[in-house]
C-alpha atoms as a PDB file:
ATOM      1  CA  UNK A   1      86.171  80.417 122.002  1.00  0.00           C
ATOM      2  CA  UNK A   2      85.075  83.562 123.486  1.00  0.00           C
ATOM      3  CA  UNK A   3      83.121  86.028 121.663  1.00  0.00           C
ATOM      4  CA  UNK A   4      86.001  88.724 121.610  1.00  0.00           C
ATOM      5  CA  UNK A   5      88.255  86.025 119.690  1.00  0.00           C
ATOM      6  CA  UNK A   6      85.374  84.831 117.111  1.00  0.00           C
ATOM      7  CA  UNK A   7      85.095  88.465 116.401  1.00  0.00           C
ATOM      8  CA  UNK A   8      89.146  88.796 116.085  1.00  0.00           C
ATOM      9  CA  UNK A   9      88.776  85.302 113.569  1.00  0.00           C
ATOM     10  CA  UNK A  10      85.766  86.299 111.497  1.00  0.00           C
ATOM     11  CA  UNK A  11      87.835  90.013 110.734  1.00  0.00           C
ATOM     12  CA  UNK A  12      90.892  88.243 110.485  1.00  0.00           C
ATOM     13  CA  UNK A  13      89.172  86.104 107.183  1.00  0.00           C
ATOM     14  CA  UNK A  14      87.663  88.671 106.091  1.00  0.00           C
ATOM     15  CA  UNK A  15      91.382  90.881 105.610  1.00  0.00           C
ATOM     16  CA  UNK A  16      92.248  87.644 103.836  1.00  0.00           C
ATOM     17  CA  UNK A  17      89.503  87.362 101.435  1.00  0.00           C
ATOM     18  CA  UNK A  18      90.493  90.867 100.485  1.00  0.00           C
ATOM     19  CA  UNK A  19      93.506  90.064  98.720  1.00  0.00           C
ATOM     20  CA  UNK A  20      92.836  92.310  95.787  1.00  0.00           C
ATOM     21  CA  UNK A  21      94.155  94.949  97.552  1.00  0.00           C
ATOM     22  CA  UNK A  22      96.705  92.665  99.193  1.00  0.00           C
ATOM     23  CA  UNK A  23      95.563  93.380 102.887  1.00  0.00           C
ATOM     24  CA  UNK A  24      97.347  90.447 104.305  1.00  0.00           C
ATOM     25  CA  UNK A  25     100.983  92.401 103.727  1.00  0.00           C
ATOM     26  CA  UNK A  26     100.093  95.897 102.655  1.00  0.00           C
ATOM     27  CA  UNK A  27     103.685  97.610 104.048  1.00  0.00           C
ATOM     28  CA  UNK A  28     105.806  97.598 100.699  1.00  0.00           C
ATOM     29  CA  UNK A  29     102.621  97.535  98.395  1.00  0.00           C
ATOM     30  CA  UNK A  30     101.311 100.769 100.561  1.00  0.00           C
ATOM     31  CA  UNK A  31     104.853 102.965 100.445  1.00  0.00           C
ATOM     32  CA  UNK A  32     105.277 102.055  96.620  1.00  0.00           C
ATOM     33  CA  UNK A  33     102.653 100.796  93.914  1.00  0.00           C
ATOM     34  CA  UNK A  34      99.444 100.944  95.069  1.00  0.00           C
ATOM     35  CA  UNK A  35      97.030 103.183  94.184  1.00  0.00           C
ATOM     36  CA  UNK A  36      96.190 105.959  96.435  1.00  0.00           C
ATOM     37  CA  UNK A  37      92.206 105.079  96.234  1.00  0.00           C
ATOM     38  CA  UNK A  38      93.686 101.275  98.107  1.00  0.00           C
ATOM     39  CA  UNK A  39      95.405 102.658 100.278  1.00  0.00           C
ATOM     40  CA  UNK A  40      92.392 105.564 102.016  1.00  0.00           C
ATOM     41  CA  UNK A  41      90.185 101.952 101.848  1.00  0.00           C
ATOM     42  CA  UNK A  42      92.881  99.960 103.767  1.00  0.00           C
ATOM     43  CA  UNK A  43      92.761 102.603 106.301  1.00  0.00           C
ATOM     44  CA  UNK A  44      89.048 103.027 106.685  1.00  0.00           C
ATOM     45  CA  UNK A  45      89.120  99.558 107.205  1.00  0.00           C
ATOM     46  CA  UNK A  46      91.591  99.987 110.050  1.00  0.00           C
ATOM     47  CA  UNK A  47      89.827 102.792 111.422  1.00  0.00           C
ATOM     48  CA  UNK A  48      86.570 100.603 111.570  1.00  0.00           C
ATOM     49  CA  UNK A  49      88.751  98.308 113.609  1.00  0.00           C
ATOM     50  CA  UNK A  50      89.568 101.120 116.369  1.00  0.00           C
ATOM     51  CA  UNK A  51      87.124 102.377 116.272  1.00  0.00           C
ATOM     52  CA  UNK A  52      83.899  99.820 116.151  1.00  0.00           C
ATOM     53  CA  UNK A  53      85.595  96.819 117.429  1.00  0.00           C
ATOM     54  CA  UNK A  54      87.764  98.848 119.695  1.00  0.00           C
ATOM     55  CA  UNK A  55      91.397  97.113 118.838  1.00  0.00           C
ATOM     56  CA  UNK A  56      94.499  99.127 119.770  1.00  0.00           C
ATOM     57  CA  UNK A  57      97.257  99.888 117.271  1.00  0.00           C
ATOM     58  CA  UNK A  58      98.836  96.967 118.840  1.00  0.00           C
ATOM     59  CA  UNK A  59      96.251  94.546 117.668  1.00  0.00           C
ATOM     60  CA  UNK A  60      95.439  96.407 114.605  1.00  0.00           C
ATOM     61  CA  UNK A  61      99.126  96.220 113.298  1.00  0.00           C
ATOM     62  CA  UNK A  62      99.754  92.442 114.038  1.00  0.00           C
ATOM     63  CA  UNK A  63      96.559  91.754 112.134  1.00  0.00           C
ATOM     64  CA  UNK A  64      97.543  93.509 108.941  1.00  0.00           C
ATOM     65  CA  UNK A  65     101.310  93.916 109.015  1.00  0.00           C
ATOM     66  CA  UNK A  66     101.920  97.985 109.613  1.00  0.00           C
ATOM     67  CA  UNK A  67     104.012  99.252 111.366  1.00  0.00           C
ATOM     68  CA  UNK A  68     102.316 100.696 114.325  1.00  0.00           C
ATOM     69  CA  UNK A  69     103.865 103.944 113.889  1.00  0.00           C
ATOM     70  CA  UNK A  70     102.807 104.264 110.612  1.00  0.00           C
ATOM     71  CA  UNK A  71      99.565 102.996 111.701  1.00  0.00           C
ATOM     72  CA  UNK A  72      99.057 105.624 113.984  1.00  0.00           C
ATOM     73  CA  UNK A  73     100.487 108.717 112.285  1.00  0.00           C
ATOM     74  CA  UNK A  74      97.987 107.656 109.005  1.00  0.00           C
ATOM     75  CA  UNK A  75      94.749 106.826 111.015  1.00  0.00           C
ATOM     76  CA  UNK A  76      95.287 110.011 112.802  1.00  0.00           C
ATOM     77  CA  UNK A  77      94.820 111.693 109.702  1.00  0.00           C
ATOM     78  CA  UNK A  78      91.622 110.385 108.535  1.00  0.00           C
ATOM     79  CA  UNK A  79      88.000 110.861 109.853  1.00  0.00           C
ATOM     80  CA  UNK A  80      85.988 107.218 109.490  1.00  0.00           C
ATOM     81  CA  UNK A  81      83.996 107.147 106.062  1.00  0.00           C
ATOM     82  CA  UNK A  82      82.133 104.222 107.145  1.00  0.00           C
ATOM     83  CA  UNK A  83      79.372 103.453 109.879  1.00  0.00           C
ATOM     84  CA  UNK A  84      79.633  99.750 109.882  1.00  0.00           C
ATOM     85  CA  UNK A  85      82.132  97.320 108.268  1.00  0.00           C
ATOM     86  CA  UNK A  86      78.939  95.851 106.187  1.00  0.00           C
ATOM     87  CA  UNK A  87      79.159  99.455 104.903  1.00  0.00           C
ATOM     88  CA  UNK A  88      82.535  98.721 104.173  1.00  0.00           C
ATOM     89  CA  UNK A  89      82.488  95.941 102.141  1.00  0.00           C
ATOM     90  CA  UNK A  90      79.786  96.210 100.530  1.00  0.00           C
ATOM     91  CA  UNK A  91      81.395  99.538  99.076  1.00  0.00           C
ATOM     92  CA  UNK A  92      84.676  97.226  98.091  1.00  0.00           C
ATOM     93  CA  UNK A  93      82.466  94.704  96.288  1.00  0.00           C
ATOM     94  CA  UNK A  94      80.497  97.455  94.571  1.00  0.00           C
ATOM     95  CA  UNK A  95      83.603  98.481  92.512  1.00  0.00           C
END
């Protein structure tokens, strides 16, 4: 396995360990229950994606189910909170 894909598995577990915010199929939980605090953390999280591990929107919205307009339009909105995904989670397991 090349390095690339390891990377592509490890983040891939890691969006799956995160089910309290349902990451695996956030569409439907994003446009009608969730919280507003979930969903600015599901998007620095894809913004860390972009922009540290340099996946497109392509990649980015197969791995977590958005569509990649929506994808787009919202992470164009947002500035990246977050140096590092360590950063990242351990914010979400500080909570």
């Amino acid at each position: 396995m090349t390095n690339r894909q390891e990377k592509r598995a490890a983040l891939q577990k890691l969006i799956r360990q995160m089910d309290v915010y349902n990451w695996e199929h956030p569409g439907e939980e994003l446009s009608t229950y969730q919280k507003q605090s979930d969903k600015d953390q599901f998007f620095q999280l894809a913004l860390i994606l972009r922009n540290n591990y340099h996946l497109s929107f392509r990649e980015i919205s197969d791995m977590v189910h958005v569509p990649i307009n929506t994808l787009h339009r919202e992470l164009n909105k947002r500035s990246q909170e977050y140096d590092t995904l360590q950063d990242f989670v351990n914010m979400v397991q500080d909570q």
